[in-house]
C-alpha atoms as a PDB file:
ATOM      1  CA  UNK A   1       8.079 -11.066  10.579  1.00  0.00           C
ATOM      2  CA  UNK A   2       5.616 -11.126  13.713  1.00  0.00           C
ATOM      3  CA  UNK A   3       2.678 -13.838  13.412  1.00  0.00           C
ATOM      4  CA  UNK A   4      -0.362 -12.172  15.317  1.00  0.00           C
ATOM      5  CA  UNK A   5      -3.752 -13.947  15.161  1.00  0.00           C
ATOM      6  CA  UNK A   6      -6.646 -11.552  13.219  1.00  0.00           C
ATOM      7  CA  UNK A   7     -10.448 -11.874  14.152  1.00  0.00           C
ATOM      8  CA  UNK A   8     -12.706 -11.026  11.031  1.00  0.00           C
ATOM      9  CA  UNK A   9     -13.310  -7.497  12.103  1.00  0.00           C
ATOM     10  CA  UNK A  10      -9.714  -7.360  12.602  1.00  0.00           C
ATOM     11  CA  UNK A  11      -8.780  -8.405   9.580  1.00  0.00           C
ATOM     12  CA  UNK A  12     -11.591  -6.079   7.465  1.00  0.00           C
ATOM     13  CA  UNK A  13     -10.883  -3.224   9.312  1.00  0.00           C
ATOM     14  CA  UNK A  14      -7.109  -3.393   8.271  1.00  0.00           C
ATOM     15  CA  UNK A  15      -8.049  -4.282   4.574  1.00  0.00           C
ATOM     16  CA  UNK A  16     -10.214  -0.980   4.764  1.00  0.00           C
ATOM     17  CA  UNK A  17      -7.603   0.944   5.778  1.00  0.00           C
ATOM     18  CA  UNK A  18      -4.930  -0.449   3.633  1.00  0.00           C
ATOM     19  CA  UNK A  19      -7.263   0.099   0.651  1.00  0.00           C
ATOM     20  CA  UNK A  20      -7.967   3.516   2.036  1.00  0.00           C
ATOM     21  CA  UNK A  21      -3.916   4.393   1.974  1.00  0.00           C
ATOM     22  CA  UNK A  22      -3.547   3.083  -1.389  1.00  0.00           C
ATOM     23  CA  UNK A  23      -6.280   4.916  -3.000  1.00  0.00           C
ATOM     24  CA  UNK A  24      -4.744   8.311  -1.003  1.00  0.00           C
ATOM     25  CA  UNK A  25      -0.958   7.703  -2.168  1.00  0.00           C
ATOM     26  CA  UNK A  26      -1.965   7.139  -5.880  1.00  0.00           C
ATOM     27  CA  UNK A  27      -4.084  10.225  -5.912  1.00  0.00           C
ATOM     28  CA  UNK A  28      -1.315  12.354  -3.985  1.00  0.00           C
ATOM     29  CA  UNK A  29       0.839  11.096  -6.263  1.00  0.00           C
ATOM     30  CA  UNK A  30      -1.633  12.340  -9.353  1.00  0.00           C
ATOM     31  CA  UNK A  31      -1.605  15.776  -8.072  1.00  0.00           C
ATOM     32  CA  UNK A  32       1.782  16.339  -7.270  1.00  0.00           C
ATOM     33  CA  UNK A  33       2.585  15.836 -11.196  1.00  0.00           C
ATOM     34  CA  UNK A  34       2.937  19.752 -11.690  1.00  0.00           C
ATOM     35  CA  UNK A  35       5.181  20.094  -8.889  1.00  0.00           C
ATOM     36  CA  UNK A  36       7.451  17.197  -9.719  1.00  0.00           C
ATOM     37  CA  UNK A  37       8.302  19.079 -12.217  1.00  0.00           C
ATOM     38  CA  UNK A  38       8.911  21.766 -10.628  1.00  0.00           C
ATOM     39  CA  UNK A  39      11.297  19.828  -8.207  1.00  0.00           C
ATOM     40  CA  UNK A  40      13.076  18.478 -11.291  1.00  0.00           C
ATOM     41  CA  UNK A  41      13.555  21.899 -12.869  1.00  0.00           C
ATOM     42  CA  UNK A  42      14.658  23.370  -9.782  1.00  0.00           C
ATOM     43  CA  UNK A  43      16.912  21.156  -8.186  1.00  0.00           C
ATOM     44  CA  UNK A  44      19.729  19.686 -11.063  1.00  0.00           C
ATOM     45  CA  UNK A  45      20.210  16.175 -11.010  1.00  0.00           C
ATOM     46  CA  UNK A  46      23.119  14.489  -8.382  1.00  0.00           C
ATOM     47  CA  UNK A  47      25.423  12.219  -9.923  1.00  0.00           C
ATOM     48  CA  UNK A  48      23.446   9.038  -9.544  1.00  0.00           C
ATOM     49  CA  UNK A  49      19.834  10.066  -9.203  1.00  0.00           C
ATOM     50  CA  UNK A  50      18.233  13.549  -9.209  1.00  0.00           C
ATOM     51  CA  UNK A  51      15.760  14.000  -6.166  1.00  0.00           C
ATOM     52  CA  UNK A  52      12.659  13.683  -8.546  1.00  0.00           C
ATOM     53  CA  UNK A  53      13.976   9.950  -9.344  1.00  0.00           C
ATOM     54  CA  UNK A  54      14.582   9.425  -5.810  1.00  0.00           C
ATOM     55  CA  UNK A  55      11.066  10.352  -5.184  1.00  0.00           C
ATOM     56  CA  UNK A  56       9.270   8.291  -7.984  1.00  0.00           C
ATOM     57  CA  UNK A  57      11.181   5.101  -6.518  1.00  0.00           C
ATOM     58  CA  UNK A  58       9.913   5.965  -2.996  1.00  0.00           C
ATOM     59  CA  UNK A  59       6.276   6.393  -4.522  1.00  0.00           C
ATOM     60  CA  UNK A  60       6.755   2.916  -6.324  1.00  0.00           C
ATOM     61  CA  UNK A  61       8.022   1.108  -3.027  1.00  0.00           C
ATOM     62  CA  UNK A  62       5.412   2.511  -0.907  1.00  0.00           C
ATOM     63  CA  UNK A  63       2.351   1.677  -3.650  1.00  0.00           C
ATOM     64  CA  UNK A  64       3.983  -1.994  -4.349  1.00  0.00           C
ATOM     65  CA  UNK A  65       4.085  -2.796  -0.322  1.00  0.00           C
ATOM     66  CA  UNK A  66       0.310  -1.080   0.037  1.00  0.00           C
ATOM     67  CA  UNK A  67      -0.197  -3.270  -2.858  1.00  0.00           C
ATOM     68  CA  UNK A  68       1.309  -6.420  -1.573  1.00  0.00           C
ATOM     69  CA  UNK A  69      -0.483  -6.067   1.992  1.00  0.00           C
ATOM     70  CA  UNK A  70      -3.806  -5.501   0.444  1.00  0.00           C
ATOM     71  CA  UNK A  71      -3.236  -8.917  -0.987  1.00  0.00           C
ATOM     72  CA  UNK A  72      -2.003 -11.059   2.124  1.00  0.00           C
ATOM     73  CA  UNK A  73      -4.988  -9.347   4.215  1.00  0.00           C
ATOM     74  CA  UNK A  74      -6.984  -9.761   1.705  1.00  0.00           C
ATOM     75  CA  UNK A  75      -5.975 -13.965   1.168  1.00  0.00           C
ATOM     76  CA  UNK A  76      -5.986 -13.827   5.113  1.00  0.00           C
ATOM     77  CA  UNK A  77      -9.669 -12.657   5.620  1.00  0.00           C
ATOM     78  CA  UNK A  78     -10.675 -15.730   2.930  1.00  0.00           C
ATOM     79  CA  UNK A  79      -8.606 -18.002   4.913  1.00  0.00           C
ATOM     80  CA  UNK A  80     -11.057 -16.926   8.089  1.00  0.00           C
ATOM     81  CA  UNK A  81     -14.486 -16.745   6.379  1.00  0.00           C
ATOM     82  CA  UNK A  82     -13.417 -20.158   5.032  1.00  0.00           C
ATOM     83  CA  UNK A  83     -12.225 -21.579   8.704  1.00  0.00           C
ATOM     84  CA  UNK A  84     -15.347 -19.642   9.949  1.00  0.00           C
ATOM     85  CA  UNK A  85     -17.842 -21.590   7.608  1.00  0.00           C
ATOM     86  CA  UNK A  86     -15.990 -24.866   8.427  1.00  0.00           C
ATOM     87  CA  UNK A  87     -16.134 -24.629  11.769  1.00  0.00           C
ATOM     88  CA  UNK A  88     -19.938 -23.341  11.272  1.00  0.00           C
ATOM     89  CA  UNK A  89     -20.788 -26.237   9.636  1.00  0.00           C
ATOM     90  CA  UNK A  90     -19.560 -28.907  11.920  1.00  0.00           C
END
């Protein structure tokens, strides 16, 4: 993984737009309900996985590493208002 060094407004810019993503992927993934379905009905199921599996697992990856980021940025930016105040009050 690649260490880069975040400034505050880096840092809550990124945790904006990671939030931002997360929020749009769950509701896409609300309203695509009917046409999962669809998919599922329409296309039959592979041997292993049908695509509509194959699809929910992507969904669940993509949510749990929005997820997961939200939390290290969001750890980070505490990290540097804590560092901040520190150095602040020296």
């Amino acid at each position: 993984m690649t260490n880069f060094t975040l400034n505050q407004q880096d840092t809550n810019q990124l945790k904006h737009c990671i939030s931002d993503l997360l929020v749009q992927i769950t509701a896409e993934y609300r309203e695509t309900r009917i046409e999962r379905q669809q998919l599922a009905a329409a296309i039959p199921p592979a041997d292993d996985f049908s695509i509509i599996e194959e699809l929910e697992l992507l969904t669940a990856n993509l949510r749990g590493y929005a997820s997961q980021i939200q939390v290290r940025v969001c750890k980070r930016s505490i990290a540097i208002d804590r560092s901040l105040t520190n150095a602040a009050s020296i």
